[in-house]
C-alpha atoms as a PDB file:
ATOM      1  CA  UNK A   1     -22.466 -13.503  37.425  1.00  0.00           C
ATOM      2  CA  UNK A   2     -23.876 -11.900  34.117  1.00  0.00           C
ATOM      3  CA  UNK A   3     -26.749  -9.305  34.943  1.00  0.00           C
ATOM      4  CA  UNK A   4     -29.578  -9.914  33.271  1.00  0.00           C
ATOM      5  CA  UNK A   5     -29.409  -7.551  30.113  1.00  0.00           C
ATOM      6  CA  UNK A   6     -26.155  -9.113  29.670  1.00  0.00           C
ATOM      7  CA  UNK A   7     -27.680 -12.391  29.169  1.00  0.00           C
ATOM      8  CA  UNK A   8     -30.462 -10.491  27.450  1.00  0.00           C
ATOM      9  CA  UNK A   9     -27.733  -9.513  24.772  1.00  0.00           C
ATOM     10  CA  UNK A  10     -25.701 -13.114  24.343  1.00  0.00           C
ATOM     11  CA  UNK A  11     -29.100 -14.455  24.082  1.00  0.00           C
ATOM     12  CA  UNK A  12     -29.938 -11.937  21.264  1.00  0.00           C
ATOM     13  CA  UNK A  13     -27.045 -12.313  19.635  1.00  0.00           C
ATOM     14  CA  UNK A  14     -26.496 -15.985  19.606  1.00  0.00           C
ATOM     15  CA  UNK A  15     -29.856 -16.279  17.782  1.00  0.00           C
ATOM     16  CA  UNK A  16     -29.063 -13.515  15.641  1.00  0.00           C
ATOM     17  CA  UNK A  17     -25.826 -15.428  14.628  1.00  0.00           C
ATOM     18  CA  UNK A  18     -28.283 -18.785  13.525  1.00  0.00           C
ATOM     19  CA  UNK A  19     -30.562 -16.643  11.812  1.00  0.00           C
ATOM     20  CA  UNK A  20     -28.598 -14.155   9.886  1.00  0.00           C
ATOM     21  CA  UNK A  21     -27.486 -15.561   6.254  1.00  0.00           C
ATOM     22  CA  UNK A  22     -24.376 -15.364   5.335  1.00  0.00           C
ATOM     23  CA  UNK A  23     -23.345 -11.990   3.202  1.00  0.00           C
ATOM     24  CA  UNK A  24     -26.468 -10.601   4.810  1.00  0.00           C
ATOM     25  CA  UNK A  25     -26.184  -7.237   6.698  1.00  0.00           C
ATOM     26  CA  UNK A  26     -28.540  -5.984   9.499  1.00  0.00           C
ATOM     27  CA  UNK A  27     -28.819  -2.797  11.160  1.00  0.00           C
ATOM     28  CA  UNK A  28     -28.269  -1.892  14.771  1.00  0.00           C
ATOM     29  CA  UNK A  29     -31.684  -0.617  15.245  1.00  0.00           C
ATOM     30  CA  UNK A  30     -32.554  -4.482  14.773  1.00  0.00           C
ATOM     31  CA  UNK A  31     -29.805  -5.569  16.689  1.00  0.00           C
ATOM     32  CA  UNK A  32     -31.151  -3.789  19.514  1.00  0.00           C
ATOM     33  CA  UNK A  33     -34.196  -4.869  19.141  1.00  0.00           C
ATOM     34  CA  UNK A  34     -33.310  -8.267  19.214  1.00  0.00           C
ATOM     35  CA  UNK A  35     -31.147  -8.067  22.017  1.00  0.00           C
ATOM     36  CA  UNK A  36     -33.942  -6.133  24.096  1.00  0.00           C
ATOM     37  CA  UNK A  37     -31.668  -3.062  24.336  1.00  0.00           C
ATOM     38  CA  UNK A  38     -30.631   0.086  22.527  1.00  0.00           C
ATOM     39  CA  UNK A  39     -28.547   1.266  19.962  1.00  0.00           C
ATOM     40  CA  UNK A  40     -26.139   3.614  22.071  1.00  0.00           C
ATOM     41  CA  UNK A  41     -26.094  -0.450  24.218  1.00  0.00           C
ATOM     42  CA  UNK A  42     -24.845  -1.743  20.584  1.00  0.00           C
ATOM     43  CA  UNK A  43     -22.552   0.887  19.579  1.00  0.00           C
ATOM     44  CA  UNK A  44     -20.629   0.490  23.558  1.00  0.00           C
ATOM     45  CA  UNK A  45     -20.750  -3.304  22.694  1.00  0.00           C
ATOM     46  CA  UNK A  46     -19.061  -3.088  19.330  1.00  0.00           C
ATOM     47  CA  UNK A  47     -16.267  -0.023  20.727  1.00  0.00           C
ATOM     48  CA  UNK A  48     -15.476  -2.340  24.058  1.00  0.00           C
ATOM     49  CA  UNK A  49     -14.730  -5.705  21.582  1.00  0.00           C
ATOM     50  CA  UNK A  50     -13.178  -3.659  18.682  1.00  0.00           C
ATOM     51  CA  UNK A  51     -10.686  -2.295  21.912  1.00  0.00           C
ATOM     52  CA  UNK A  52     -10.764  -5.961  23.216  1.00  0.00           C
ATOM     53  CA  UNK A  53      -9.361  -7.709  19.699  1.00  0.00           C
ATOM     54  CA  UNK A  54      -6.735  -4.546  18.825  1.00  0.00           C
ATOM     55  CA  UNK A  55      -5.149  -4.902  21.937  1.00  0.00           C
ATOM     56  CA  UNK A  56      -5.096  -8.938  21.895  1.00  0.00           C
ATOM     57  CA  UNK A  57      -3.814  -8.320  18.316  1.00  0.00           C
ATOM     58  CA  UNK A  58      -1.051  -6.171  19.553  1.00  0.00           C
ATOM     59  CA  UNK A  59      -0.133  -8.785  22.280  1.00  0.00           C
ATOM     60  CA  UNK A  60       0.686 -11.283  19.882  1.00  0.00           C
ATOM     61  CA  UNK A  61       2.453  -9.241  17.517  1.00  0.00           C
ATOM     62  CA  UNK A  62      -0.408  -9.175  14.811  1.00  0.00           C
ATOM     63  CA  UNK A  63      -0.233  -5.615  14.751  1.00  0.00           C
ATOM     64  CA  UNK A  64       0.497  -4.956  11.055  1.00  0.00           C
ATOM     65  CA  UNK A  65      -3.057  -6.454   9.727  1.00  0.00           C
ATOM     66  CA  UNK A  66      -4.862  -4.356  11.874  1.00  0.00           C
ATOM     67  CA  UNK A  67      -5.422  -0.691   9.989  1.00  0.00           C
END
């Protein structure tokens, strides 16, 4: 089961995800805020998924159109 700032950040980022236009960019300070957490929370986030998708990317032989 998810602790609580974990749900804390899907929450935050599932309404981020409605709200956000398309093309629009928004900075991790706001992020965090959103989410209820704080930027060095963001920036583990963001390393642990990019890690996440390479790897899945290398699994299935998808390697070359990752730089």
């Amino acid at each position: 089961m998810k602790r609580e700032d974990e749900l804390n950040v899907d929450l935050g980022l599932a309404v981020l995800s409605v709200l956000i236009k398309p093309g629009q960019t928004i900075t991790r300070d706001i992020i965090a805020e959103v989410c209820g957490c704080n930027v060095y929370r963001i920036d583990k986030l963001e390393k642990t998924a990019v890690e996440k998708f390479k790897r899945r990317a290398y699994q299935r032989g998808l390697h070359e159109f990752i730089e």
